[in-house]
C-alpha atoms as a PDB file:
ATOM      1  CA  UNK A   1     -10.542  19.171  -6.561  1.00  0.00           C
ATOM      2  CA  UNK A   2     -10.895  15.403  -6.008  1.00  0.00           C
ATOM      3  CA  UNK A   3      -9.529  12.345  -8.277  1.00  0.00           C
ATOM      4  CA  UNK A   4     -11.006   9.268  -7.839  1.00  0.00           C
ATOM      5  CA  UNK A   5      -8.868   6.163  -9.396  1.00  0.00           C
ATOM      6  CA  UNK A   6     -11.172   3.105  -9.322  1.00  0.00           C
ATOM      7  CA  UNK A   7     -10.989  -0.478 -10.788  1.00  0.00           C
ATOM      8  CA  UNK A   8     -14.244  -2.542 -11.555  1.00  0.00           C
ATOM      9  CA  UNK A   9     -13.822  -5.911 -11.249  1.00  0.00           C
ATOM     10  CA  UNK A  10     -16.140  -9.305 -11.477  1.00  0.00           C
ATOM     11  CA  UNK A  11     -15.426 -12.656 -10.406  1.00  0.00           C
ATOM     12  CA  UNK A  12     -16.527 -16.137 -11.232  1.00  0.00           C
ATOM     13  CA  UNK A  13     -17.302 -18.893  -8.652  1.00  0.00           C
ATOM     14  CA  UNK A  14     -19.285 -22.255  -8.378  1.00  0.00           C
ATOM     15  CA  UNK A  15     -21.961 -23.382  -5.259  1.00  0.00           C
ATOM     16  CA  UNK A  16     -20.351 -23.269  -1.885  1.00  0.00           C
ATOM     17  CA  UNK A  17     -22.054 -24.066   1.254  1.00  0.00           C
ATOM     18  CA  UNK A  18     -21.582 -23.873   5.211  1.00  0.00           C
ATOM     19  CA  UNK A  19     -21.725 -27.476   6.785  1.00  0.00           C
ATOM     20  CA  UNK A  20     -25.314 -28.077   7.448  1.00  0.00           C
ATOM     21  CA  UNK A  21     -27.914 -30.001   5.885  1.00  0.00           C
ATOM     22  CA  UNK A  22     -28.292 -30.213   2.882  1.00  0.00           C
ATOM     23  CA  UNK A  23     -32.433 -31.051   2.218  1.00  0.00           C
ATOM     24  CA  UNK A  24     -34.801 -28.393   1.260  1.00  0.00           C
ATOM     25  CA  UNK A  25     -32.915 -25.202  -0.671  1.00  0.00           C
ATOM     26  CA  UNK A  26     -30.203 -24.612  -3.213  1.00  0.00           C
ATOM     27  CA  UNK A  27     -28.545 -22.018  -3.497  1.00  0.00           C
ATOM     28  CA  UNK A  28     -26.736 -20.281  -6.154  1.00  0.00           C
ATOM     29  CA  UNK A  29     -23.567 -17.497  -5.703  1.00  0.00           C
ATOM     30  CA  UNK A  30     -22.428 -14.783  -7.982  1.00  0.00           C
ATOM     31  CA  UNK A  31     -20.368 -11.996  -7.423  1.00  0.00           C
ATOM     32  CA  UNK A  32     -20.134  -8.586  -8.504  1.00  0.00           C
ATOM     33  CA  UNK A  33     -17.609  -6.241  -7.175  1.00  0.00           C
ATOM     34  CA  UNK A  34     -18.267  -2.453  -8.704  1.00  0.00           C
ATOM     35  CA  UNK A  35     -17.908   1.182  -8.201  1.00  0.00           C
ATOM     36  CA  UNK A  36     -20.798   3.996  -7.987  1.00  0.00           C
ATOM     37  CA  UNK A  37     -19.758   7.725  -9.274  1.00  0.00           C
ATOM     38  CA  UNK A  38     -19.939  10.600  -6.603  1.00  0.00           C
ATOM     39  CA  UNK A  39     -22.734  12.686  -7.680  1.00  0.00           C
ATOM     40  CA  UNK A  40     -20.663  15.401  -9.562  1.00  0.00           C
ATOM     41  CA  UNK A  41     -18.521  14.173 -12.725  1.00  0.00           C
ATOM     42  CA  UNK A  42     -17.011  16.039 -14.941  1.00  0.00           C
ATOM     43  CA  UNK A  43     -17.163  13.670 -17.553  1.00  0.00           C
ATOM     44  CA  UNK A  44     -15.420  15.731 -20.231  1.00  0.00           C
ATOM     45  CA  UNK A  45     -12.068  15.968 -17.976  1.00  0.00           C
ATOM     46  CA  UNK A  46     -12.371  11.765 -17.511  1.00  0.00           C
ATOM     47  CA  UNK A  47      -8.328  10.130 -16.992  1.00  0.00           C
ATOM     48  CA  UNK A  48      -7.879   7.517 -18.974  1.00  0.00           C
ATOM     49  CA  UNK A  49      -7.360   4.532 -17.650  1.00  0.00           C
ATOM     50  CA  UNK A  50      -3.954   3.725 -16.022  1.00  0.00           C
ATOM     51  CA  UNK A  51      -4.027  -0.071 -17.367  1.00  0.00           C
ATOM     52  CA  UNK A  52      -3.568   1.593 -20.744  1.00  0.00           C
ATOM     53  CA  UNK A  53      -0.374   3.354 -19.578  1.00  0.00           C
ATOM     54  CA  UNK A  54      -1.976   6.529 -20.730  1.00  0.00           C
ATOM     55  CA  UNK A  55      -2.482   9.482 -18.311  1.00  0.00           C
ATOM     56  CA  UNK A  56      -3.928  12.599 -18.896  1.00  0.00           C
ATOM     57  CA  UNK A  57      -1.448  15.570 -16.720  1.00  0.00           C
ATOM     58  CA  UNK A  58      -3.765  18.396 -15.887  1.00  0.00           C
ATOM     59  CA  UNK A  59      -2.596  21.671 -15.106  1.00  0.00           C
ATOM     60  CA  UNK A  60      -3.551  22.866 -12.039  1.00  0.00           C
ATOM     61  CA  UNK A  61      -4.833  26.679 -11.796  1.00  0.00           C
ATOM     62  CA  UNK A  62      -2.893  29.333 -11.079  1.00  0.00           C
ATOM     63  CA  UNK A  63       1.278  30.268 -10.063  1.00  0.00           C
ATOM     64  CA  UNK A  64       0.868  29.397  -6.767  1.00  0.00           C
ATOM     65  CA  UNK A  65      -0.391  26.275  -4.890  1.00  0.00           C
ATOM     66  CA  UNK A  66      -1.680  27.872  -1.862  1.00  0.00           C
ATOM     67  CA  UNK A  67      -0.381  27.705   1.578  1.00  0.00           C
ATOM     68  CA  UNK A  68       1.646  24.949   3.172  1.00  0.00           C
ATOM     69  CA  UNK A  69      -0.614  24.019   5.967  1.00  0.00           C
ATOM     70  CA  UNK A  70      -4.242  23.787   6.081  1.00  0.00           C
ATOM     71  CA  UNK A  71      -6.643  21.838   3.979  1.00  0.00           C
ATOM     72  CA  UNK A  72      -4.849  19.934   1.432  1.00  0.00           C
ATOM     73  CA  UNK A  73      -4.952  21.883  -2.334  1.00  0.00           C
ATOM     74  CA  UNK A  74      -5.912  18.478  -4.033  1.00  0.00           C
ATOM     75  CA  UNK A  75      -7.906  15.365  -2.763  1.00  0.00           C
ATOM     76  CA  UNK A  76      -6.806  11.961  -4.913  1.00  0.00           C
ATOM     77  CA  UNK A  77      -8.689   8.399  -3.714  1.00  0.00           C
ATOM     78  CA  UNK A  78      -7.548   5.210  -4.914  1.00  0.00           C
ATOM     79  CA  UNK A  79      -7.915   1.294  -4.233  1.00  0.00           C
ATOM     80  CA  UNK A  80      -4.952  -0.573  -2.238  1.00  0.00           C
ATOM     81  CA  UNK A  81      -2.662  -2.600  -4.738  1.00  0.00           C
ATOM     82  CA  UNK A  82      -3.468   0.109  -7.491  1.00  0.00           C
ATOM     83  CA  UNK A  83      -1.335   2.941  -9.346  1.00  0.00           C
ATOM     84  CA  UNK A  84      -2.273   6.534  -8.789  1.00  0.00           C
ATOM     85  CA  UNK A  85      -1.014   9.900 -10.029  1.00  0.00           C
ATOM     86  CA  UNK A  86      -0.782  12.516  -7.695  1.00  0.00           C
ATOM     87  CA  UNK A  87      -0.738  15.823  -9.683  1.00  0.00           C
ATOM     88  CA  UNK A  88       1.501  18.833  -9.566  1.00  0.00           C
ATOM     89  CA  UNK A  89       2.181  21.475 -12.298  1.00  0.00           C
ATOM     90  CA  UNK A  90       2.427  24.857 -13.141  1.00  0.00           C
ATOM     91  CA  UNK A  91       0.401  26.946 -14.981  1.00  0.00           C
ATOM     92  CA  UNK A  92       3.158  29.212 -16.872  1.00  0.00           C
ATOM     93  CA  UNK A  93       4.282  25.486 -18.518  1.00  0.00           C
ATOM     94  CA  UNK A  94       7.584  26.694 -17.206  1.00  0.00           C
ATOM     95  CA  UNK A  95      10.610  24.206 -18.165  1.00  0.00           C
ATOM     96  CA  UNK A  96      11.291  21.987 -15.289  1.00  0.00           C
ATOM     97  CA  UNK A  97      14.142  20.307 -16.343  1.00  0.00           C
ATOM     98  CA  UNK A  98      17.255  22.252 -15.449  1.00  0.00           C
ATOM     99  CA  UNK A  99      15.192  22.733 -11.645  1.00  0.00           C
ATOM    100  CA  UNK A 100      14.815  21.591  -8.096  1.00  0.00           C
ATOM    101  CA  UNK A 101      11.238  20.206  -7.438  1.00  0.00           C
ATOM    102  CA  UNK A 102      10.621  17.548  -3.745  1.00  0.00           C
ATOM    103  CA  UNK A 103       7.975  15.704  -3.103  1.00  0.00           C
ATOM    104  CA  UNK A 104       7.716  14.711   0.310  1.00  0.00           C
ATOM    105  CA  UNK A 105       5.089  12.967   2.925  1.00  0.00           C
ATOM    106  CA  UNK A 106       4.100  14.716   5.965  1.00  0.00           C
ATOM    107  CA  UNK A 107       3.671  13.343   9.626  1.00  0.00           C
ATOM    108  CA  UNK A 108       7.619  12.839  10.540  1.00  0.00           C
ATOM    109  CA  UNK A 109      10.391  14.244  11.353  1.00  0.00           C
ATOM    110  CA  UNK A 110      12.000  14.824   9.300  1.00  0.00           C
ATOM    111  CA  UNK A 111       9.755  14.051   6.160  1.00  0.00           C
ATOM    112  CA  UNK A 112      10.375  11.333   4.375  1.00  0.00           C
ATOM    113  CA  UNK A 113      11.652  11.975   0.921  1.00  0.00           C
ATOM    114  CA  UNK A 114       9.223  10.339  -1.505  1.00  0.00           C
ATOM    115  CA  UNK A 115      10.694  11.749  -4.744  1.00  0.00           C
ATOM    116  CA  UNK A 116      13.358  14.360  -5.947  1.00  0.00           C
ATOM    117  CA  UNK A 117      14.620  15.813  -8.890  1.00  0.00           C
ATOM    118  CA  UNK A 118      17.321  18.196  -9.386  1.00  0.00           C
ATOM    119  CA  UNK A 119      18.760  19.186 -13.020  1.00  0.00           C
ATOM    120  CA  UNK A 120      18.319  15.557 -14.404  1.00  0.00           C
ATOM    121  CA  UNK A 121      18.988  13.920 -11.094  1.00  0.00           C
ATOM    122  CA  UNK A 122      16.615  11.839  -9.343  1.00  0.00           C
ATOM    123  CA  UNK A 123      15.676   9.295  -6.176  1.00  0.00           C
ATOM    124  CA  UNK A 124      18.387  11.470  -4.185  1.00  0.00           C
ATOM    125  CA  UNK A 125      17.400  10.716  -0.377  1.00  0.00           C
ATOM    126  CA  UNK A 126      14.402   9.250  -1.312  1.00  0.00           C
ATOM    127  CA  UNK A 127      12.852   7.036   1.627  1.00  0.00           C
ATOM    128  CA  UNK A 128      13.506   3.511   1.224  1.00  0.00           C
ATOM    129  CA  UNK A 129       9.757   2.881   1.640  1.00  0.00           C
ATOM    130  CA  UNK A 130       8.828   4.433  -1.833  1.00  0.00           C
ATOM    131  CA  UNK A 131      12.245   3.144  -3.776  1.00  0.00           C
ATOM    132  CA  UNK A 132      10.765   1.565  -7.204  1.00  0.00           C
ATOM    133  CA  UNK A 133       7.871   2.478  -7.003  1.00  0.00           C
ATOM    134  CA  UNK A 134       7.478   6.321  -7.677  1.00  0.00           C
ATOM    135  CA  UNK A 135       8.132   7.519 -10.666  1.00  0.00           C
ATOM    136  CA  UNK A 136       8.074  10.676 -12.830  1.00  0.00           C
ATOM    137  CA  UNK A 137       7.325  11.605 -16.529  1.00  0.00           C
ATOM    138  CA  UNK A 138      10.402  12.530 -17.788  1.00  0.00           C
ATOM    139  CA  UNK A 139       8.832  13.766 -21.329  1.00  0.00           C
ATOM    140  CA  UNK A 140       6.786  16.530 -19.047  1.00  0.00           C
ATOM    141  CA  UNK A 141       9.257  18.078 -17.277  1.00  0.00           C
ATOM    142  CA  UNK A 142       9.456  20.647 -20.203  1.00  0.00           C
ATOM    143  CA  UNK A 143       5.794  21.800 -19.971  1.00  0.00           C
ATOM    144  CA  UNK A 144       6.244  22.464 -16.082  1.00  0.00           C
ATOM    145  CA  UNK A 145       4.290  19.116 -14.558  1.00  0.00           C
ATOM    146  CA  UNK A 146       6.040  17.343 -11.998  1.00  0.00           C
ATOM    147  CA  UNK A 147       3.373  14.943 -11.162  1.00  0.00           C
ATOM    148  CA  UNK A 148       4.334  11.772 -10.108  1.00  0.00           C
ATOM    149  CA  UNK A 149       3.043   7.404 -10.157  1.00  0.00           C
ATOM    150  CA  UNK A 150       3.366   5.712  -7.015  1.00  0.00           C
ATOM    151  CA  UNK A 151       2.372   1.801  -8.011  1.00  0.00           C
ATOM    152  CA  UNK A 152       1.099  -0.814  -5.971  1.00  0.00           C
ATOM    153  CA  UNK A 153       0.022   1.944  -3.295  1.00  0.00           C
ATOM    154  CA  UNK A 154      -0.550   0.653   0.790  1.00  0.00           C
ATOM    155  CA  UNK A 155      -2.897   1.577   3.294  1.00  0.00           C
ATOM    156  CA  UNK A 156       0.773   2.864   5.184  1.00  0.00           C
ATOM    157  CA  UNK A 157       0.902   5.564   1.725  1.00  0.00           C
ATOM    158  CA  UNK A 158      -2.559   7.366   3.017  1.00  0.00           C
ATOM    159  CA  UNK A 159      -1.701  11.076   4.412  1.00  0.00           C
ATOM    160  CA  UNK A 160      -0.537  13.908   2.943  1.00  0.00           C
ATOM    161  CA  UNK A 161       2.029  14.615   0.535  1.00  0.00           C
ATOM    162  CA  UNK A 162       3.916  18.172  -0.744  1.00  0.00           C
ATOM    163  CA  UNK A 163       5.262  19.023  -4.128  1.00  0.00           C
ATOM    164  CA  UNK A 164       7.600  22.373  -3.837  1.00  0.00           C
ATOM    165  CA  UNK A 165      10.102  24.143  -5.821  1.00  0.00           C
ATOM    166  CA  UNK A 166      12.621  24.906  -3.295  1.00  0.00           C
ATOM    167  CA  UNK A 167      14.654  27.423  -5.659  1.00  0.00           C
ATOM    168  CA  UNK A 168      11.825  28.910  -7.273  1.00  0.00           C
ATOM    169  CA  UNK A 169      10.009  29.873  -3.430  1.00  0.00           C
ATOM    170  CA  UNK A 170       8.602  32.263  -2.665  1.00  0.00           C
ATOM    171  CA  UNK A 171       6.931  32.699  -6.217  1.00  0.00           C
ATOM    172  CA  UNK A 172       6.043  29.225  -6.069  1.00  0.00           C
ATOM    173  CA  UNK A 173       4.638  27.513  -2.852  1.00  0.00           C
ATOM    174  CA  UNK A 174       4.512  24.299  -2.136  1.00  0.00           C
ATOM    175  CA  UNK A 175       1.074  21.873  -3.202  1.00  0.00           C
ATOM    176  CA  UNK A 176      -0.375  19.673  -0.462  1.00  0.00           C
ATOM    177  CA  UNK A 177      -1.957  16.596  -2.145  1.00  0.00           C
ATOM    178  CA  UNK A 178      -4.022  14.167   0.270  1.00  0.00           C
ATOM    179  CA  UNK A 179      -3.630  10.605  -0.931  1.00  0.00           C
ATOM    180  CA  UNK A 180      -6.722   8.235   0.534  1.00  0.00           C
ATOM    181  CA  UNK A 181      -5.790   4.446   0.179  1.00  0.00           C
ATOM    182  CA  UNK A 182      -9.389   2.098   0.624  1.00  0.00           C
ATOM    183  CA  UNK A 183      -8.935  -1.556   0.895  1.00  0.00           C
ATOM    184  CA  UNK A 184     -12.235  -3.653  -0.272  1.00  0.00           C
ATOM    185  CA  UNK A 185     -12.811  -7.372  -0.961  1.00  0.00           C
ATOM    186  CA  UNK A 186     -16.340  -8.254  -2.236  1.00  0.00           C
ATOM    187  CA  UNK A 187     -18.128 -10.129   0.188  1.00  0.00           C
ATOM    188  CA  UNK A 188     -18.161 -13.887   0.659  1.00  0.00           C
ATOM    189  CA  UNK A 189     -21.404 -15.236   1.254  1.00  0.00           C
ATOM    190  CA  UNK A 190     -22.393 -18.903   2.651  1.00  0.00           C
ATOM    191  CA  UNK A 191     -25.254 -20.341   3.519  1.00  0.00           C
ATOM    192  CA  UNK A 192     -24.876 -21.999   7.608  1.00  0.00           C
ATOM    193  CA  UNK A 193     -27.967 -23.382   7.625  1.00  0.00           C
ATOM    194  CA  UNK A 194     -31.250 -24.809   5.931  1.00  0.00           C
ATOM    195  CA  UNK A 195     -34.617 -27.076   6.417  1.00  0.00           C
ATOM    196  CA  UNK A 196     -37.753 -27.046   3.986  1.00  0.00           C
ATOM    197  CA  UNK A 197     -38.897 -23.323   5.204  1.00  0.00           C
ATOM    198  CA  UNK A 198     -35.717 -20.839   5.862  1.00  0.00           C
ATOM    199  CA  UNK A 199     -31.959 -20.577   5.026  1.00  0.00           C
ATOM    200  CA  UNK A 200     -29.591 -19.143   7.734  1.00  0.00           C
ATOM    201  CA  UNK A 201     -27.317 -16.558   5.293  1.00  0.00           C
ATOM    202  CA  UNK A 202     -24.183 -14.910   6.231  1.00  0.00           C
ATOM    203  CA  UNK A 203     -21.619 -12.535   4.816  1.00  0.00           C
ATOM    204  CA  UNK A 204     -18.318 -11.584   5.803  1.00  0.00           C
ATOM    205  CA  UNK A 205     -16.467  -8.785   4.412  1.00  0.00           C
ATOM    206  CA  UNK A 206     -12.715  -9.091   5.449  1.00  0.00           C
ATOM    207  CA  UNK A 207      -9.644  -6.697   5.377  1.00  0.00           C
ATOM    208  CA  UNK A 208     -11.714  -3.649   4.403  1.00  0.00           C
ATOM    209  CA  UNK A 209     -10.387   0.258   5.310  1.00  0.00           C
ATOM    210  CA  UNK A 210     -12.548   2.446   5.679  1.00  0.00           C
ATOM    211  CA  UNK A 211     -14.857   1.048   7.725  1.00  0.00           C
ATOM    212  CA  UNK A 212     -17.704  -0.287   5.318  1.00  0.00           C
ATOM    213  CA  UNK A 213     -21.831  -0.314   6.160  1.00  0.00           C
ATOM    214  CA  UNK A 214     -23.136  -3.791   5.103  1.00  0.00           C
ATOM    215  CA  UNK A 215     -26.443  -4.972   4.465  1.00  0.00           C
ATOM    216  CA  UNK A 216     -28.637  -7.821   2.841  1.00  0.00           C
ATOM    217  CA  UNK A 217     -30.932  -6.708   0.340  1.00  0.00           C
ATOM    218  CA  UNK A 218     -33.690  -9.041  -1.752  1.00  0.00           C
ATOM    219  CA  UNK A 219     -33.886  -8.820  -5.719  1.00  0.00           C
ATOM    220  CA  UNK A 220     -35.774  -6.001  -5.255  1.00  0.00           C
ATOM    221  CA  UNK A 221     -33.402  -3.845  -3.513  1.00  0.00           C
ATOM    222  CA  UNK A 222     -35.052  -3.744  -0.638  1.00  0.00           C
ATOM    223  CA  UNK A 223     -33.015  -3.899   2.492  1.00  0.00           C
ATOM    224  CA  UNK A 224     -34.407  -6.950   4.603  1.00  0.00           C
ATOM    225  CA  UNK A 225     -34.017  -7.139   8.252  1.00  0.00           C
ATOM    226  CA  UNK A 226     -30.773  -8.942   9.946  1.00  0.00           C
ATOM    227  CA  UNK A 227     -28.889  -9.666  13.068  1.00  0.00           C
ATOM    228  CA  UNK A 228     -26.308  -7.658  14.870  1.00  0.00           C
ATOM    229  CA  UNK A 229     -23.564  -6.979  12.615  1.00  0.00           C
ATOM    230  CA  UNK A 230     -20.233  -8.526  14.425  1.00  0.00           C
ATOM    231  CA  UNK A 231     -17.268  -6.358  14.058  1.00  0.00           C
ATOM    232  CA  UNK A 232     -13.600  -6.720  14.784  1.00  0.00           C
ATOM    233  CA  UNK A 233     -10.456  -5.252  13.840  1.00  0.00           C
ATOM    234  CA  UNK A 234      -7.061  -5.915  12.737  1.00  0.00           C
ATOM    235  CA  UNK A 235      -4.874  -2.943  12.979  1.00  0.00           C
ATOM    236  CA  UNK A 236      -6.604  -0.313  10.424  1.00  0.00           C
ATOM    237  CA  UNK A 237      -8.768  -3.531   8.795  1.00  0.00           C
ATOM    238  CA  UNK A 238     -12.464  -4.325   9.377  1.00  0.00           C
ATOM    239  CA  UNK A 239     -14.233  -7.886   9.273  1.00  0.00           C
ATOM    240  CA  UNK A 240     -17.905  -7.618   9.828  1.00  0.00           C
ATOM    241  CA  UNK A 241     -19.796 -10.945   9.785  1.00  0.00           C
ATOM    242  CA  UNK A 242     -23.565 -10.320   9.205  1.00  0.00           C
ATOM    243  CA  UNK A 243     -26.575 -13.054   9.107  1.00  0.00           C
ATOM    244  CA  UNK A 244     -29.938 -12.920   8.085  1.00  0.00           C
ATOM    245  CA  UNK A 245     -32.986 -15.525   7.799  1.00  0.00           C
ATOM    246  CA  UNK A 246     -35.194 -16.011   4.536  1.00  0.00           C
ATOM    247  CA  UNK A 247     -38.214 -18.095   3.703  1.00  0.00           C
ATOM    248  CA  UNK A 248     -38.769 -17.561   0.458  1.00  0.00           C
ATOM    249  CA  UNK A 249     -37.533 -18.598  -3.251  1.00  0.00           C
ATOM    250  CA  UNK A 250     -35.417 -15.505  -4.172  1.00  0.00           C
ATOM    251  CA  UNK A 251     -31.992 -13.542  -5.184  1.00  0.00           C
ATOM    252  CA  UNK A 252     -30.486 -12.281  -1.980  1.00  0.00           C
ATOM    253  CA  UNK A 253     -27.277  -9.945  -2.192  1.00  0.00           C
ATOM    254  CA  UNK A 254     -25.339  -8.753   0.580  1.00  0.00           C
ATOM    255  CA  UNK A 255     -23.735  -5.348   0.062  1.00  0.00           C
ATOM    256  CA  UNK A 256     -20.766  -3.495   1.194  1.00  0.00           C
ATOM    257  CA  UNK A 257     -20.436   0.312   1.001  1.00  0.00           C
ATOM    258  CA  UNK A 258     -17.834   2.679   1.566  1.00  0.00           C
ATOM    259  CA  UNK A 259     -18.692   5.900   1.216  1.00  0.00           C
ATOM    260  CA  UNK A 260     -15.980   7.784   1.937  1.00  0.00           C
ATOM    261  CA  UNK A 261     -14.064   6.430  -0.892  1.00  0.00           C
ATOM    262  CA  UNK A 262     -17.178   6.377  -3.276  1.00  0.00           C
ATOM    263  CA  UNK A 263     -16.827   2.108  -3.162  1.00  0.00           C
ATOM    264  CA  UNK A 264     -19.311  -0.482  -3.353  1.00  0.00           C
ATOM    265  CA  UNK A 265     -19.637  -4.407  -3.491  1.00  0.00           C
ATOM    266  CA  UNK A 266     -21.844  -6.583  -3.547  1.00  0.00           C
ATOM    267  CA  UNK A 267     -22.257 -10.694  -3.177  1.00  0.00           C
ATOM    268  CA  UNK A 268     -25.705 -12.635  -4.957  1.00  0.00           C
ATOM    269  CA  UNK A 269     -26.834 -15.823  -3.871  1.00  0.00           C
ATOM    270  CA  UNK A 270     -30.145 -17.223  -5.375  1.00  0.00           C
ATOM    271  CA  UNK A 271     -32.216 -19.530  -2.470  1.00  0.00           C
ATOM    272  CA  UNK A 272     -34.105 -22.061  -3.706  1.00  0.00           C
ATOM    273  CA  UNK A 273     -37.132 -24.082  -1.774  1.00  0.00           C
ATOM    274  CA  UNK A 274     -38.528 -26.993  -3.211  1.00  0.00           C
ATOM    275  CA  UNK A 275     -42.546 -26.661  -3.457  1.00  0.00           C
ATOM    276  CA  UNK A 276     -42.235 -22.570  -3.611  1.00  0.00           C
ATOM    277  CA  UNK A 277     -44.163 -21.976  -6.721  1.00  0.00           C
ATOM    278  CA  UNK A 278     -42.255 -18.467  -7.163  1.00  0.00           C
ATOM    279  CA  UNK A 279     -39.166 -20.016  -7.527  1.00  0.00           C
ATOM    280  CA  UNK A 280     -37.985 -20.370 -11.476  1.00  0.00           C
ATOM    281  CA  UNK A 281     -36.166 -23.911 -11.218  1.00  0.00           C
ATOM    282  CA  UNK A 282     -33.585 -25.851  -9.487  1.00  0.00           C
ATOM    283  CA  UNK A 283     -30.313 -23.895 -10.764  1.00  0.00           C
ATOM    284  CA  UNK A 284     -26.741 -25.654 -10.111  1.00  0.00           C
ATOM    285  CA  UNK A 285     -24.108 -23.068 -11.086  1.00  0.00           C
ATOM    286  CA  UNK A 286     -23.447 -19.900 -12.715  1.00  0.00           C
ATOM    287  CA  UNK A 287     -20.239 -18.378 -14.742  1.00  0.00           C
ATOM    288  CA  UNK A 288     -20.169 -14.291 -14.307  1.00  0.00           C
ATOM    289  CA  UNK A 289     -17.693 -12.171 -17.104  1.00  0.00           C
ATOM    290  CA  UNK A 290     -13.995 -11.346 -15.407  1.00  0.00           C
ATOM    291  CA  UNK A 291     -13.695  -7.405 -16.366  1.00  0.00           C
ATOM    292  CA  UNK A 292     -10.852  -5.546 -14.236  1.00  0.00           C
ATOM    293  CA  UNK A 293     -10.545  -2.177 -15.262  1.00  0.00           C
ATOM    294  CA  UNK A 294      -9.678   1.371 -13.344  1.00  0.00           C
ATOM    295  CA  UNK A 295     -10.720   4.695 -13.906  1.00  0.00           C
ATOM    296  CA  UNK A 296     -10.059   8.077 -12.868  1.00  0.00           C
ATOM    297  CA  UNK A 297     -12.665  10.594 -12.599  1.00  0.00           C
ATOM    298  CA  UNK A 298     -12.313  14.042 -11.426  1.00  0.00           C
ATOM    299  CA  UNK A 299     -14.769  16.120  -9.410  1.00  0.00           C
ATOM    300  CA  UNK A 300     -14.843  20.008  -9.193  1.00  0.00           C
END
């Protein structure tokens, strides 16, 4: 099972332009940063969205979690700087309350202690890493889920995470939950260079994890050809600059995907050459609707 926690998000911005001259294009920016659905959605079994505060627990089948090594039991993706759940119940909605339950992050030794709850007592040991900001849901102890929110997640909180009942073992194992953390800024576009006939366009995407495929596409979606992407990398981060060359009057947008994390964004810029009969206009600006929201979807 695999929860995805996104966030769309637009932006507004003026003209901005690479120093160059200045004589025969305009050119006109708008951004749009979004998400696209993995294929499968249950759409009936949709989280509500954590800005609301509201989260929907779900139980997760069957007494036992499966084994403690292996492929992780649950899969949860979510976007740097956001809150995410990661789930962990039982299905006899056995009282928690007067128990023992850990949760705990693998790959040290010893494992750091992200949360831990025994009989009413809590953040016992925990890692000073996570301290303030994982939390549990006090109200559904009593139905058996011991989920937990970690806010503001890092790249540094990807990897893999247990949930165990340490008293209640063997009857209970312990849940492995795999936590991926993307990082994504929508690309910045500029335009180096211009004359009467072509405009030099590039696009840099900056601090982005995992590494994201980027391409410049006309207004008809149609990927157009461009140089060598140019890649470097700052500790787990990507910046990839890429440029490409047009000679006509049209909307351009460079895009960013990350599949891996079901992520995409993507830049416009509208080029403009004076005498180009296709064009629609000299345009000088452009205001595009601010909408931040996140939402979780699960996929069976």
């Amino acid at each position: 099972m695999v929860y995805y926690f996104k966030r769309i998000e637009t932006k507004c911005f003026g003209v901005r332009q690479c120093a160059g001259r200045r004589s025969g294009s305009e050119l006109l920016f708008s951004r749009d940063a979004v998400t696209f659905d993995p294929e499968r959605v249950s759409a009936d079994m949709e989280l509500l969205p954590l800005l609301s505060l509201s989260f929907c627990f779900l139980t997760l089948s069957g007494l036992t979690f499966g084994a403690e090594s292996g492929p992780p039991d649950t899969r949860v993706i979510v976007m740097e700087d956001d809150d995410v759940i990661l789930p962990c119940s039982l299905s006899t909605n056995q009282n928690i309350e007067k128990e023992l339950f850990v949760w705990k992050k693998e790959g040290t030794v010893p494992l750091k202690v992200v949360f831990m709850f025994d009989a009413g007592t809590y953040s016992r040991g925990q890692d000073d890493e996570f301290s303030g900001r994982v939390s549990h849901f006090p109200e559904q102890l009593k139905y058996g889920n011991t989920s937990i929110r970690m806010s503001k997640t890092k790249l540094e909180d990807r990897g893999i995470y247990t949930c165990s009942f340490p008293v209640m073992q063997p009857s209970v194992k312990t849940s492995r939950i795999e936590l991926v953390v993307g990082a994504a800024q929508e690309p910045y576009v500029t335009n180096c260079d211009h004359t009467n006939d072509w405009a030099l366009l590039q696009c840099d995407v900056k601090n982005a994890y995992p590494k994201p495929t980027v391409e410049w596409q006309d207004s008809k979606n149609q990927i157009i050809p461009s140089g060598k992407p140019q890649v470097s990398k700052t500790g787990d981060r990507f910046h990839i600059t890429l440029n490409t060359t047009v000679k006509k009057t049209d909307r351009y947008r460079c895009v960013a995907t990350q599949k891996e994390i079901n992520h995409q964004a993507h830049t416009n810029i509208y080029v403009y050459f004076r005498g180009d009969r296709s064009g629609t206009g000299m345009m000088r600006a452009t205001i595009v609707s601010i909408i931040f929201g996140i939402i979780g979807i699960v996929v069976v």
